[in-house]
Protein backbone atom coordinates (compact mmCIF):
# COMPACT_ATOMS: atom_id res chain seq x y z
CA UNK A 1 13.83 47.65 23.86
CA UNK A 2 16.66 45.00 22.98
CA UNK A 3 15.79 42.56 19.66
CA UNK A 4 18.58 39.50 19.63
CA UNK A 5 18.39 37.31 16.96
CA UNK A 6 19.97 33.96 16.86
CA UNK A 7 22.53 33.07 14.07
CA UNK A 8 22.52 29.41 14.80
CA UNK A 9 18.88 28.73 14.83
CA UNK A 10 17.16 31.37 11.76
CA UNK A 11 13.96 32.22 13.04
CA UNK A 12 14.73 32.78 17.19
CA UNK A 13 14.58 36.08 18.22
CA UNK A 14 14.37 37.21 21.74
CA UNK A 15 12.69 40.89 22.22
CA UNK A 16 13.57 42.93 25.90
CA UNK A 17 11.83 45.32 27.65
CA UNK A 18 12.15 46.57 31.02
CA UNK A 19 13.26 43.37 32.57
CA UNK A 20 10.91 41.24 30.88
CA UNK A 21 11.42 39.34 27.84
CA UNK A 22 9.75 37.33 25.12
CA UNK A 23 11.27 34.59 22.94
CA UNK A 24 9.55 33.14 19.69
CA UNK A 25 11.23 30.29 17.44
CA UNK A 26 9.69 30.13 13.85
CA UNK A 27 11.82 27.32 11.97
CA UNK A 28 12.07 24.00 10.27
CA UNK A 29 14.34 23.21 13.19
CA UNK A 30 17.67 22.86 10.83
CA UNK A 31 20.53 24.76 11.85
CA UNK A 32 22.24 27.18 9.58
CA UNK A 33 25.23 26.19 7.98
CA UNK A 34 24.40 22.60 8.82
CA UNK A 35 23.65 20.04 5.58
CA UNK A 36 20.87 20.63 3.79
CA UNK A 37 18.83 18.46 2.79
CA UNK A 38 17.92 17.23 -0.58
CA UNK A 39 16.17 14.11 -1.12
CA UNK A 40 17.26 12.03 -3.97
CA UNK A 41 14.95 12.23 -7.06
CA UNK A 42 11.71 9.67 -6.88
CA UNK A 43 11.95 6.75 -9.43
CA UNK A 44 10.21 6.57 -12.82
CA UNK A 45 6.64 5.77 -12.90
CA UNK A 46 5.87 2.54 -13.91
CA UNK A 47 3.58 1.52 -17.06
CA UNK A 48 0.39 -0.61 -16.30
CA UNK A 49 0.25 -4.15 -16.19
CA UNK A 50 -0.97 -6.36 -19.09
CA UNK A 51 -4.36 -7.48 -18.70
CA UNK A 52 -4.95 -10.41 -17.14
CA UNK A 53 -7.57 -13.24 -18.27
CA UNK A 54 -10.58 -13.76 -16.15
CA UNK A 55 -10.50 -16.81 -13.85
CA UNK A 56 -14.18 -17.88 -12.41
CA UNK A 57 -14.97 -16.66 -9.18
CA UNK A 58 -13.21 -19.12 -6.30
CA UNK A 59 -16.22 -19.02 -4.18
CA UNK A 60 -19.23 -17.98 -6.16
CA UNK A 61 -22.31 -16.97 -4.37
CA UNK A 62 -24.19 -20.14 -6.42
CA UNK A 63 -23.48 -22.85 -7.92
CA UNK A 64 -22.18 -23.28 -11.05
CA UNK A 65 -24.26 -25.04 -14.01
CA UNK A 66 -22.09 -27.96 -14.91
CA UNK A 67 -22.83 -31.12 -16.43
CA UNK A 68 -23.68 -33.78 -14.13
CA UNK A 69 -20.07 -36.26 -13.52
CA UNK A 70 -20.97 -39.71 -14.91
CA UNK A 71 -22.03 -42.46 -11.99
CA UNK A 72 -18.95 -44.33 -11.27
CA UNK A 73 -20.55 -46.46 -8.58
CA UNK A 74 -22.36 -48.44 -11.33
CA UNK A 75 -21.17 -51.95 -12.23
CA UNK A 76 -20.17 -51.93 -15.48
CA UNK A 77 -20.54 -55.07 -17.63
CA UNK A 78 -17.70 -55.30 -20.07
CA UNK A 79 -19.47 -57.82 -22.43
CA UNK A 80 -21.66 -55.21 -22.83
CA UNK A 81 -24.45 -58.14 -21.81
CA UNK A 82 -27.63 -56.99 -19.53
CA UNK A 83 -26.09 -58.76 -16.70
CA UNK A 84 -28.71 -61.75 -17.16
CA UNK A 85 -26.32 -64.31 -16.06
CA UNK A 86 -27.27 -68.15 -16.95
């Protein structure tokens, strides 16, 4: 029985025995004595936000109660008479 083991790829090895053979790879798939890697450190975590005020629903499910708009339509007399004209 022949065991081989690969010094370019860590975890290949190659077992023969009687003509036949049987090769397993168990890796992360870097080389050896290629760059490693090492990621650069994650930034700081940042604080929470301030609160913000609450703003009335842009589409509420019903209407809201306000007061009634005055009637602009009306004719407005500005004598202030009851518009009995002589």
């Amino acid at each position: 029985m022949a065991v081989v083991r690969s010094l370019r790829w860590p975890g290949a090895v190659t077992v023969a025995k009687g003509g036949k053979f049987c090769s397993v790879y168990v890796g992360d798939g870097v080389k050896a004595g290629g760059t490693s890697y090492f990621p650069t450190e994650p930034p700081d975590v940042q604080s929470d936000p301030l609160d913000q005020i609450e703003n009335p629903e842009p589409t509420p499910l019903e209407a809201p109660e306000e007061p009634a708009e005055p009637d602009t339509d009306a004719e407005v007399n500005p004598e202030g008479e009851d518009g009995d004209a002589e």
